[in-house]
PDB file of N, CA and C in Angstrom:
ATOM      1  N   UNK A   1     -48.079 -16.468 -10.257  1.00  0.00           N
ATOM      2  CA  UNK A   1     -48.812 -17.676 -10.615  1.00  0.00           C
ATOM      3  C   UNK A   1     -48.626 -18.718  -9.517  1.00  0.00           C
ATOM      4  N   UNK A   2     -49.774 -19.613  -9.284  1.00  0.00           N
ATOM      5  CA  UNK A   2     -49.363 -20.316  -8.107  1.00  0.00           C
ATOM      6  C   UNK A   2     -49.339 -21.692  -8.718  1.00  0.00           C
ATOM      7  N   UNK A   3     -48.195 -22.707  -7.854  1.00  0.00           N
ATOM      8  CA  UNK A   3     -47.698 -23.601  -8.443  1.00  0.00           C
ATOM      9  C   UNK A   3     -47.915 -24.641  -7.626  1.00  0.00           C
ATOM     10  N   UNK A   4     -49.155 -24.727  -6.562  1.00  0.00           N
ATOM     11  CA  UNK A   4     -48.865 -25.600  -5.982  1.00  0.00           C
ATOM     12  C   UNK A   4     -49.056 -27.154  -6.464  1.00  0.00           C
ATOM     13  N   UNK A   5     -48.561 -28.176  -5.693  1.00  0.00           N
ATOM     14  CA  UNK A   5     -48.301 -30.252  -6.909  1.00  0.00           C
ATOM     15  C   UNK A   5     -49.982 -30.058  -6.566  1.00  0.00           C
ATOM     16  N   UNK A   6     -50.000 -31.023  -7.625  1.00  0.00           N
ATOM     17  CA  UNK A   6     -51.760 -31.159  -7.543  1.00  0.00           C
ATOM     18  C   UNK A   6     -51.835 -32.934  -7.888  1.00  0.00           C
ATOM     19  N   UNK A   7     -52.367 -33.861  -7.376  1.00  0.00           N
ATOM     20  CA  UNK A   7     -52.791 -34.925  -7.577  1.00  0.00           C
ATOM     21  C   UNK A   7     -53.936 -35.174  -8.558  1.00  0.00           C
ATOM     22  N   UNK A   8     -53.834 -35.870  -9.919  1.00  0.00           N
ATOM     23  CA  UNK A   8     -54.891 -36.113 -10.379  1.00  0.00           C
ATOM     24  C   UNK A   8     -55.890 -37.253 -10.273  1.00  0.00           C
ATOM     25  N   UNK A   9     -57.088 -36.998 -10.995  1.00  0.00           N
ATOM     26  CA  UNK A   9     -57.579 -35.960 -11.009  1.00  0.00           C
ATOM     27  C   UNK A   9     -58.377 -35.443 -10.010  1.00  0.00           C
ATOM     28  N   UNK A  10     -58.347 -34.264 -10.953  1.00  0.00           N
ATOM     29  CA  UNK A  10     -59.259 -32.663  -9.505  1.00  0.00           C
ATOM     30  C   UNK A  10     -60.667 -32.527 -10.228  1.00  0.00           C
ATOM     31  N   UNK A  11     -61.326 -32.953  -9.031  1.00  0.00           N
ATOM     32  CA  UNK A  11     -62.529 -32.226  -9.567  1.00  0.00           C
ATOM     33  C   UNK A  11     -63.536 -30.963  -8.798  1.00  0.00           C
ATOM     34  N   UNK A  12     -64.300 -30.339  -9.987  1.00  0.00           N
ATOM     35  CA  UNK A  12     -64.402 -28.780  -9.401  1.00  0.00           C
ATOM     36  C   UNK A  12     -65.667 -28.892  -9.677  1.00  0.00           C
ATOM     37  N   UNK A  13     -66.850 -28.160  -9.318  1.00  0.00           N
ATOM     38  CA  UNK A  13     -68.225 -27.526 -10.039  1.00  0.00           C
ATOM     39  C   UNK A  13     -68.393 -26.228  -8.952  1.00  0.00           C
ATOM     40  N   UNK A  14     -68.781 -25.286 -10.273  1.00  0.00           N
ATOM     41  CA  UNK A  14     -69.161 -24.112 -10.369  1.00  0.00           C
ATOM     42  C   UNK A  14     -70.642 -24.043  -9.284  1.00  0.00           C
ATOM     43  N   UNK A  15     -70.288 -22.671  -8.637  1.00  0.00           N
ATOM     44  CA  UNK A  15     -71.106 -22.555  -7.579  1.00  0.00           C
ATOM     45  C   UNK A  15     -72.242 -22.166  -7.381  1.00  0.00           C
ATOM     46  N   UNK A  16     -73.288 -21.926  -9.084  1.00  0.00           N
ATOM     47  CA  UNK A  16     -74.377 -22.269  -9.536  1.00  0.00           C
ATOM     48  C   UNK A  16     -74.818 -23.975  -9.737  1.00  0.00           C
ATOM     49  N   UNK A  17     -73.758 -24.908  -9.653  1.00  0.00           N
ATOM     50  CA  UNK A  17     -74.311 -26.425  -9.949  1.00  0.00           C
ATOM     51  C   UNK A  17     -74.538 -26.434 -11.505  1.00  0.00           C
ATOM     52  N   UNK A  18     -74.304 -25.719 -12.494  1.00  0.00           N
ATOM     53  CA  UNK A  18     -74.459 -25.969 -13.621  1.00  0.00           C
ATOM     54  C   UNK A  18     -73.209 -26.186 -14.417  1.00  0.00           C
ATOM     55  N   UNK A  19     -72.059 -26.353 -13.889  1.00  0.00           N
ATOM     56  CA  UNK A  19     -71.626 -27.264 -14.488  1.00  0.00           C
ATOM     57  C   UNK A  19     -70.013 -28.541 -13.364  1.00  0.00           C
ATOM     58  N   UNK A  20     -69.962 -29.147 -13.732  1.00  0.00           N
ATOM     59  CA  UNK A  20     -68.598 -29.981 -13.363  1.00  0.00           C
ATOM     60  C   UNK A  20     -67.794 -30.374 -14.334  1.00  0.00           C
ATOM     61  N   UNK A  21     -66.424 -29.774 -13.540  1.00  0.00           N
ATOM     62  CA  UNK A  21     -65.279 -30.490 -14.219  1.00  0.00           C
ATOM     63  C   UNK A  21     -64.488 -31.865 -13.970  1.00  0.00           C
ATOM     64  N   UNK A  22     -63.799 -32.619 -14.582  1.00  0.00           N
ATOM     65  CA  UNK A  22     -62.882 -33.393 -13.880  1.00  0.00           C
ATOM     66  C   UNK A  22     -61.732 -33.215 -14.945  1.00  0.00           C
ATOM     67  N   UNK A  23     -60.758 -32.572 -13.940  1.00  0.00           N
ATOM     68  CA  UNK A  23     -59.114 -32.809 -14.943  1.00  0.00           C
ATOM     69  C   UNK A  23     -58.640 -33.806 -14.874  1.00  0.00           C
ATOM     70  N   UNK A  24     -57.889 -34.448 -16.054  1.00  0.00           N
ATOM     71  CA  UNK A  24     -57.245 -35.304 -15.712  1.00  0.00           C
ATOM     72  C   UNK A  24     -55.709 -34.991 -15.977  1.00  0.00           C
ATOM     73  N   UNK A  25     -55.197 -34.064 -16.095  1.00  0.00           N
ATOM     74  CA  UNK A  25     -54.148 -33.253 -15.936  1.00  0.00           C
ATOM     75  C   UNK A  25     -54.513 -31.631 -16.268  1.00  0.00           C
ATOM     76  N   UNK A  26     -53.215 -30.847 -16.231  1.00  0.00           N
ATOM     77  CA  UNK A  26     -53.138 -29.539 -16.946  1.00  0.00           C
ATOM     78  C   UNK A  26     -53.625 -29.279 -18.038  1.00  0.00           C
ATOM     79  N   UNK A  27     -53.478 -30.043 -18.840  1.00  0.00           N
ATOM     80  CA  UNK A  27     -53.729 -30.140 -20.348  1.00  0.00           C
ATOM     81  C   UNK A  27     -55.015 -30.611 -20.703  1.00  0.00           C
ATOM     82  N   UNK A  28     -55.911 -31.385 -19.737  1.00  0.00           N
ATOM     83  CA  UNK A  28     -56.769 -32.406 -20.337  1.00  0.00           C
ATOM     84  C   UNK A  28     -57.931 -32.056 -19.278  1.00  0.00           C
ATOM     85  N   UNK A  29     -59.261 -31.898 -19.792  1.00  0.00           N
ATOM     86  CA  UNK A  29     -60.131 -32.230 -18.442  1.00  0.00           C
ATOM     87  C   UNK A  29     -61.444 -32.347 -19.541  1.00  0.00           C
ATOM     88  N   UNK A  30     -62.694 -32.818 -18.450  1.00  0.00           N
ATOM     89  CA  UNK A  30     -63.556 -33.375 -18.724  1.00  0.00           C
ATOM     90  C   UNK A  30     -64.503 -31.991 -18.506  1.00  0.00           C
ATOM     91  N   UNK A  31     -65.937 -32.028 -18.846  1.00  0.00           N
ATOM     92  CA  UNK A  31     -66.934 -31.005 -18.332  1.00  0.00           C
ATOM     93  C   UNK A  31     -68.112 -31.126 -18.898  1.00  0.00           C
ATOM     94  N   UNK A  32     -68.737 -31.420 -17.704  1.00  0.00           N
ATOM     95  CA  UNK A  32     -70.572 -31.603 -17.767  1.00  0.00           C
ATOM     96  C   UNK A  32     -71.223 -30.122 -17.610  1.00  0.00           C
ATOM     97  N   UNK A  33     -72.036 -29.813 -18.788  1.00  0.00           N
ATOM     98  CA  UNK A  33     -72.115 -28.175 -18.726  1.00  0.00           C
ATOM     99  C   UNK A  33     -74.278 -28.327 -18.435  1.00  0.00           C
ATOM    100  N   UNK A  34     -74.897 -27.664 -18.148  1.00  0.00           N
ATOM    101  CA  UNK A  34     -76.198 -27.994 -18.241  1.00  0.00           C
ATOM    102  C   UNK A  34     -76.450 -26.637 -18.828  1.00  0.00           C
ATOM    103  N   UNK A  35     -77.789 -26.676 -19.840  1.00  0.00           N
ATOM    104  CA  UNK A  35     -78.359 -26.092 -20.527  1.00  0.00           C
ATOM    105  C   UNK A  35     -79.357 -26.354 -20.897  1.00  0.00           C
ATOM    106  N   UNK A  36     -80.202 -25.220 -19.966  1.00  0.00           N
ATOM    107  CA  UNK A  36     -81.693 -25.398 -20.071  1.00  0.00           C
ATOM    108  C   UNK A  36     -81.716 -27.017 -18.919  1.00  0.00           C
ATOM    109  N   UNK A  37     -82.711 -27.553 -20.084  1.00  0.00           N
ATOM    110  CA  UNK A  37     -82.760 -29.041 -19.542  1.00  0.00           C
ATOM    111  C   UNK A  37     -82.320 -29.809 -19.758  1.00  0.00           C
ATOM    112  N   UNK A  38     -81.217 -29.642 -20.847  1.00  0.00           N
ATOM    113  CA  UNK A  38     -80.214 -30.448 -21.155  1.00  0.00           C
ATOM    114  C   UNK A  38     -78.668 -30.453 -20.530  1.00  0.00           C
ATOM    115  N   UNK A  39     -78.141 -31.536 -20.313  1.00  0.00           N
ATOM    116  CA  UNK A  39     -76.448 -31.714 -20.176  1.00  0.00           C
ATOM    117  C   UNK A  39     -75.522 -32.353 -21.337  1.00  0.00           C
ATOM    118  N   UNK A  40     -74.455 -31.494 -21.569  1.00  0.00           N
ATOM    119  CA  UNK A  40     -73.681 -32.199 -22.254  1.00  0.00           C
ATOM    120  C   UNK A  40     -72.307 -32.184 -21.690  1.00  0.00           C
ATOM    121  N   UNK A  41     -71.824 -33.372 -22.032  1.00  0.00           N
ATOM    122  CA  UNK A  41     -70.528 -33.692 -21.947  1.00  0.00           C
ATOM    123  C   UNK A  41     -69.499 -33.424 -22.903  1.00  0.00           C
ATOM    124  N   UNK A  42     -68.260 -32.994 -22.735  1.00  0.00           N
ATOM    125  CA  UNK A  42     -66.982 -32.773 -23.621  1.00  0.00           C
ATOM    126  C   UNK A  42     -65.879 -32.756 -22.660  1.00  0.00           C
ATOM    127  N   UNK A  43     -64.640 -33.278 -23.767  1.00  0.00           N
ATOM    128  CA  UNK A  43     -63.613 -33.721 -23.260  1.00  0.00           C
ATOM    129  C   UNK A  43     -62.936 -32.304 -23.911  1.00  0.00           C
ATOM    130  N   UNK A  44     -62.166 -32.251 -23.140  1.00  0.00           N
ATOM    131  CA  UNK A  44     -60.802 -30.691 -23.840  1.00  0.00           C
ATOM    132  C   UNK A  44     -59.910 -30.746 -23.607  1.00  0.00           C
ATOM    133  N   UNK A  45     -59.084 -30.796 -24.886  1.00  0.00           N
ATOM    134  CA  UNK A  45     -57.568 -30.351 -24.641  1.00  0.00           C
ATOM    135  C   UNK A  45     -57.198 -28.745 -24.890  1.00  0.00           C
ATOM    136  N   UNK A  46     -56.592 -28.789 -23.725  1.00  0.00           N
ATOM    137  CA  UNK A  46     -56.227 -27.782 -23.742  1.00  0.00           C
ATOM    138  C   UNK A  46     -54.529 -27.166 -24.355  1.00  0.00           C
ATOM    139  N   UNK A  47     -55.220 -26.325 -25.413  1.00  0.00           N
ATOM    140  CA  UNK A  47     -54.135 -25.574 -26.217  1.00  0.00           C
ATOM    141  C   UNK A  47     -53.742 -24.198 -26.148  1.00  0.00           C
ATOM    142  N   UNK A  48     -54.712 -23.457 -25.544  1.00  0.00           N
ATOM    143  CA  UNK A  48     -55.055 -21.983 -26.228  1.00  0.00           C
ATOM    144  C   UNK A  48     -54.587 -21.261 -24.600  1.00  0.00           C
ATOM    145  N   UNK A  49     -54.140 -20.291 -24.515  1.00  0.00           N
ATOM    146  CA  UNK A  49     -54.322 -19.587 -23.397  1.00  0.00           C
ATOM    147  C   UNK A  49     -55.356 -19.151 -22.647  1.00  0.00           C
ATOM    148  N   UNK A  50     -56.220 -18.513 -23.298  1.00  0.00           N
ATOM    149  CA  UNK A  50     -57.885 -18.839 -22.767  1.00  0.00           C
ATOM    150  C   UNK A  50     -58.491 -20.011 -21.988  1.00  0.00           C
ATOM    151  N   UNK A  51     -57.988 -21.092 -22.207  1.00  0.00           N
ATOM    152  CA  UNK A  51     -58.104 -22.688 -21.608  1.00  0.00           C
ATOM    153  C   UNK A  51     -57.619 -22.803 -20.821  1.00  0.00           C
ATOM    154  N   UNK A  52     -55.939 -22.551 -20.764  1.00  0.00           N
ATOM    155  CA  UNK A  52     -54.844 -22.359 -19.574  1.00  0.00           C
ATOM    156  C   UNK A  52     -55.462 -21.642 -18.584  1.00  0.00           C
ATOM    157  N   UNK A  53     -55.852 -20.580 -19.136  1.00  0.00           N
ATOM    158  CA  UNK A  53     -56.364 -19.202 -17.843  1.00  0.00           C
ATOM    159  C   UNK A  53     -57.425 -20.124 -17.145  1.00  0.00           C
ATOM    160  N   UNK A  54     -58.296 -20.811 -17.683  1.00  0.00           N
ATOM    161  CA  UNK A  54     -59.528 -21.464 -16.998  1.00  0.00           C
ATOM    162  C   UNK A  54     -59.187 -22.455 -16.326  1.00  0.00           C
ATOM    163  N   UNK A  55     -58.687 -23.494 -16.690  1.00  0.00           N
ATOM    164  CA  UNK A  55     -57.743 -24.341 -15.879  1.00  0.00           C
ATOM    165  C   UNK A  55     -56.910 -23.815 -14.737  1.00  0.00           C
ATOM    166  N   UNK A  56     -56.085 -23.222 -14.847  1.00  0.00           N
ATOM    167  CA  UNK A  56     -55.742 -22.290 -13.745  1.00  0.00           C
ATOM    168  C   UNK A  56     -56.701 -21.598 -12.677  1.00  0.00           C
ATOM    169  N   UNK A  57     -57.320 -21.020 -12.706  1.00  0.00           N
ATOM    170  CA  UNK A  57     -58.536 -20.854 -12.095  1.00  0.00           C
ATOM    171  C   UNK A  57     -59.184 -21.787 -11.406  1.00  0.00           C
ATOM    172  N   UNK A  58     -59.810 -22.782 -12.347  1.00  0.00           N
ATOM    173  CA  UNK A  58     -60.451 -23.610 -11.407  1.00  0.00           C
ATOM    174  C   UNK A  58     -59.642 -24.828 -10.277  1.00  0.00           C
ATOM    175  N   UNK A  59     -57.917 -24.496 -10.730  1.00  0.00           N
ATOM    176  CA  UNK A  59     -57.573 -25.137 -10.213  1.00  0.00           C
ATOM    177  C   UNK A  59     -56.507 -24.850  -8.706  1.00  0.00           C
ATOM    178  N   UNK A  60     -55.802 -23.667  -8.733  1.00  0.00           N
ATOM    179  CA  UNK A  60     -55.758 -22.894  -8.253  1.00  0.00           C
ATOM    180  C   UNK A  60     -56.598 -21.578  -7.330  1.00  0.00           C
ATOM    181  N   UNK A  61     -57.303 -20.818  -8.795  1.00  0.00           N
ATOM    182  CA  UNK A  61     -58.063 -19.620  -7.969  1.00  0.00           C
ATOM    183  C   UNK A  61     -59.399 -20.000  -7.908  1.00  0.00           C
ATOM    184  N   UNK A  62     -60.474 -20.722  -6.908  1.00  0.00           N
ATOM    185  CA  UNK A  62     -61.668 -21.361  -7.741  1.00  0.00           C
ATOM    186  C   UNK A  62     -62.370 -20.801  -6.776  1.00  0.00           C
ATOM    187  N   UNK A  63     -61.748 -20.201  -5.171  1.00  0.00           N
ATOM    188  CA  UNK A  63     -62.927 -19.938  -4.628  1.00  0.00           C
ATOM    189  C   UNK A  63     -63.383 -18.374  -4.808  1.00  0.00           C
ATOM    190  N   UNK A  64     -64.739 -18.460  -4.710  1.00  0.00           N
ATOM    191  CA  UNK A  64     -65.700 -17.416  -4.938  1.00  0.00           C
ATOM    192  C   UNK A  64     -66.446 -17.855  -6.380  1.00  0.00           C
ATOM    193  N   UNK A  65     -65.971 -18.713  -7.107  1.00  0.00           N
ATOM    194  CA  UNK A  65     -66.432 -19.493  -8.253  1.00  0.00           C
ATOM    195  C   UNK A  65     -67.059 -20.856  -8.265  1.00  0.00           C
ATOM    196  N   UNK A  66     -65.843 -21.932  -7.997  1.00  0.00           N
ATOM    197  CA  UNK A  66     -66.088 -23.131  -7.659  1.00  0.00           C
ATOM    198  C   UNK A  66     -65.994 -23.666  -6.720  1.00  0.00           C
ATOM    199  N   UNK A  67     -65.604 -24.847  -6.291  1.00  0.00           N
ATOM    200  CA  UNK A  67     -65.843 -25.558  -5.202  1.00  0.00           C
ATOM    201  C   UNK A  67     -65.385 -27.148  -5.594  1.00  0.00           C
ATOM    202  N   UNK A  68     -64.395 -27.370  -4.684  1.00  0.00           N
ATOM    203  CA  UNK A  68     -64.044 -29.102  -5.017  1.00  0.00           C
ATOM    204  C   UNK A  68     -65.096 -29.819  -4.582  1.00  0.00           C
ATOM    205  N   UNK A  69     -65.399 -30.695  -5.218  1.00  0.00           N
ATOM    206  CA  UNK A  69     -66.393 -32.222  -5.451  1.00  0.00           C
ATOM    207  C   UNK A  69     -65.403 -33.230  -5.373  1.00  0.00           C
ATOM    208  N   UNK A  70     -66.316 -34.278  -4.717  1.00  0.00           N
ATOM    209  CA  UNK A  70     -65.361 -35.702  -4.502  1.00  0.00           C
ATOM    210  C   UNK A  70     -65.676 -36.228  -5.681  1.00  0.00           C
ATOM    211  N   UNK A  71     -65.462 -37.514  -6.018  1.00  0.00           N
ATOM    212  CA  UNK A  71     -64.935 -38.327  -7.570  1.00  0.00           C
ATOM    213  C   UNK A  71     -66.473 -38.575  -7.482  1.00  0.00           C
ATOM    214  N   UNK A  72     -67.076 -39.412  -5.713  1.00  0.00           N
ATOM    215  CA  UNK A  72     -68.372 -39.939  -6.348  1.00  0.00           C
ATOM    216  C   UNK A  72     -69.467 -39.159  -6.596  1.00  0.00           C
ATOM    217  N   UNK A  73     -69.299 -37.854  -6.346  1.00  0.00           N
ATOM    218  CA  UNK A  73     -70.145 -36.608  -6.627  1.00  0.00           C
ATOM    219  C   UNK A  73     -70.248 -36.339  -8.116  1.00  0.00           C
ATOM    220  N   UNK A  74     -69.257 -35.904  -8.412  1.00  0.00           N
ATOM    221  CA  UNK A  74     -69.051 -35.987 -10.112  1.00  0.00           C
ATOM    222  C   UNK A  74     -69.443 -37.537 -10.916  1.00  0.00           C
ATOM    223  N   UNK A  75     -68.755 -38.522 -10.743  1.00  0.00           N
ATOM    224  CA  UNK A  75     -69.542 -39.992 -11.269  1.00  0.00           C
ATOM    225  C   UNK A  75     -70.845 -39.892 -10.723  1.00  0.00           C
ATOM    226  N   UNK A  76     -71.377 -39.362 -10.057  1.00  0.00           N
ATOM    227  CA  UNK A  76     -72.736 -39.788 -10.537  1.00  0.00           C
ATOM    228  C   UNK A  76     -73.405 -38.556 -11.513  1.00  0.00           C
ATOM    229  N   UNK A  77     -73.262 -37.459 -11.207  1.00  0.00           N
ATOM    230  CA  UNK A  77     -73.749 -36.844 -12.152  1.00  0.00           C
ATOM    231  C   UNK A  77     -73.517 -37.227 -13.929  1.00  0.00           C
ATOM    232  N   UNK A  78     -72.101 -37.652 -13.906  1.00  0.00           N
ATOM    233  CA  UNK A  78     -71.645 -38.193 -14.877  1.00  0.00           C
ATOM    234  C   UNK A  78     -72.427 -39.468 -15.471  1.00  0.00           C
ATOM    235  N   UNK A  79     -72.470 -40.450 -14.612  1.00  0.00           N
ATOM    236  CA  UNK A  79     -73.591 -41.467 -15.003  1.00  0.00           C
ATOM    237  C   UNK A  79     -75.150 -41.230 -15.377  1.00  0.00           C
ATOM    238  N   UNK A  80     -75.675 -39.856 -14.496  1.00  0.00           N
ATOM    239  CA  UNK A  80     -77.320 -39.111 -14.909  1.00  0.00           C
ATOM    240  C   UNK A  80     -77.190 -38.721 -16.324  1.00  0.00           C
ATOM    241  N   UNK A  81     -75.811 -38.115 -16.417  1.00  0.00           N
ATOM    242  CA  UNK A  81     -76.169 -37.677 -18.045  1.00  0.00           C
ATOM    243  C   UNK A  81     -76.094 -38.989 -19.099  1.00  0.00           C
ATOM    244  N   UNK A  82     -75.354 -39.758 -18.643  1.00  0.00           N
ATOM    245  CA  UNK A  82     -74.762 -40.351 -19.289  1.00  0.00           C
ATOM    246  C   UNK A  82     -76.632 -41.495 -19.978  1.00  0.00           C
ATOM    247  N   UNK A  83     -77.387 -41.855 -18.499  1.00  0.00           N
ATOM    248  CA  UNK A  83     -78.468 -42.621 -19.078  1.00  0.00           C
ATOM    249  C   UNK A  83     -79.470 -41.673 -19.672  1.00  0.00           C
ATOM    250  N   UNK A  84     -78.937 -40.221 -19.489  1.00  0.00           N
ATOM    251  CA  UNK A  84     -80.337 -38.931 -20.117  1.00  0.00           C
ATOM    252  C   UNK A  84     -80.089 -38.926 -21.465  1.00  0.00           C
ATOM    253  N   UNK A  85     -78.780 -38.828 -21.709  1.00  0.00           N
ATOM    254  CA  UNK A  85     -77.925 -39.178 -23.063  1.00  0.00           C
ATOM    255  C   UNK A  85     -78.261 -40.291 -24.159  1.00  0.00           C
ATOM    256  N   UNK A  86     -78.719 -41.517 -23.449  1.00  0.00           N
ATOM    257  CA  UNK A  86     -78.785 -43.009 -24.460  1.00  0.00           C
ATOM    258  C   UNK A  86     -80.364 -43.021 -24.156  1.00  0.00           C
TER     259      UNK A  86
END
Protein backbone atom coordinates (compact mmCIF):
# COMPACT_ATOMS: atom_id res chain seq x y z
CA UNK A 1 0.00 0.00 0.00
CA UNK A 2 1.46 3.31 -0.70
CA UNK A 3 1.66 5.87 1.96
CA UNK A 4 2.83 8.71 0.56
CA UNK A 5 1.78 12.63 3.09
CA UNK A 6 -0.72 14.09 0.90
CA UNK A 7 -1.78 17.82 1.41
CA UNK A 8 -5.40 18.59 1.44
CA UNK A 9 -7.35 18.90 -0.49
CA UNK A 10 -6.59 16.67 -3.72
CA UNK A 11 -8.35 17.01 -6.49
CA UNK A 12 -8.78 14.29 -9.29
CA UNK A 13 -11.22 13.84 -12.53
CA UNK A 14 -11.57 10.79 -14.33
CA UNK A 15 -10.09 10.61 -17.76
CA UNK A 16 -13.45 10.54 -19.59
CA UNK A 17 -14.28 14.26 -17.88
CA UNK A 18 -17.36 12.81 -16.44
CA UNK A 19 -16.72 13.09 -13.28
CA UNK A 20 -14.50 15.24 -10.40
CA UNK A 21 -13.48 14.68 -7.13
CA UNK A 22 -12.28 16.92 -4.33
CA UNK A 23 -11.06 15.19 -0.99
CA UNK A 24 -11.01 16.84 1.76
CA UNK A 25 -9.27 14.15 3.65
CA UNK A 26 -9.10 10.17 3.64
CA UNK A 27 -12.32 9.88 4.98
CA UNK A 28 -14.24 12.70 3.31
CA UNK A 29 -14.45 13.87 -0.37
CA UNK A 30 -16.67 15.65 -2.61
CA UNK A 31 -17.87 14.35 -6.36
CA UNK A 32 -19.43 15.92 -9.36
CA UNK A 33 -20.63 12.82 -11.36
CA UNK A 34 -22.40 13.75 -14.96
CA UNK A 35 -25.23 11.82 -16.30
CA UNK A 36 -26.56 12.09 -19.46
CA UNK A 37 -27.15 15.87 -19.29
CA UNK A 38 -27.30 16.11 -15.98
CA UNK A 39 -24.62 16.69 -12.94
CA UNK A 40 -24.92 15.89 -9.56
CA UNK A 41 -23.15 16.63 -6.62
CA UNK A 42 -22.52 14.46 -3.29
CA UNK A 43 -20.52 14.66 -0.40
CA UNK A 44 -19.11 11.03 1.09
CA UNK A 45 -18.00 9.72 3.96
CA UNK A 46 -16.20 7.29 3.72
CA UNK A 47 -16.86 4.03 5.81
CA UNK A 48 -16.91 0.91 3.80
CA UNK A 49 -13.86 -0.66 2.22
CA UNK A 50 -15.16 -0.34 -1.22
CA UNK A 51 -14.79 3.62 -0.59
CA UNK A 52 -11.30 3.15 0.98
CA UNK A 53 -10.28 1.08 -2.18
CA UNK A 54 -11.57 4.16 -4.34
CA UNK A 55 -10.03 6.74 -2.41
CA UNK A 56 -6.92 4.99 -2.52
CA UNK A 57 -6.87 4.79 -6.06
CA UNK A 58 -7.68 7.99 -6.97
CA UNK A 59 -5.32 9.08 -4.66
CA UNK A 60 -2.43 7.15 -4.90
CA UNK A 61 -3.02 4.73 -8.05
CA UNK A 62 -4.99 7.26 -10.47
CA UNK A 63 -2.90 7.13 -13.45
CA UNK A 64 -4.34 5.35 -16.43
CA UNK A 65 -7.75 6.49 -14.74
CA UNK A 66 -7.53 9.95 -13.46
CA UNK A 67 -5.66 12.86 -13.57
CA UNK A 68 -4.98 15.79 -10.95
CA UNK A 69 -7.00 19.10 -11.55
CA UNK A 70 -6.09 22.37 -9.94
CA UNK A 71 -8.75 23.81 -7.23
CA UNK A 72 -9.78 26.46 -10.02
CA UNK A 73 -10.55 23.70 -12.50
CA UNK A 74 -12.79 21.86 -10.19
CA UNK A 75 -14.52 25.35 -8.64
CA UNK A 76 -15.60 26.12 -11.64
CA UNK A 77 -17.12 23.16 -12.73
CA UNK A 78 -18.43 23.13 -9.27
CA UNK A 79 -20.00 26.58 -9.64
CA UNK A 80 -21.63 25.29 -13.53
CA UNK A 81 -23.44 22.78 -11.63
CA UNK A 82 -24.06 24.57 -8.96
CA UNK A 83 -26.16 27.60 -11.26
CA UNK A 84 -27.57 24.31 -13.58
CA UNK A 85 -28.76 23.12 -10.16
CA UNK A 86 -30.87 26.47 -8.85
Amino acid sequence: MTTKALNFPQYRRYLNGRNYFCFHSLDSFEEIRGMGSKWLMETHIVKILPDRNLVHDLLFDYEGIAEVIDAETYESIRNSVEKFNH
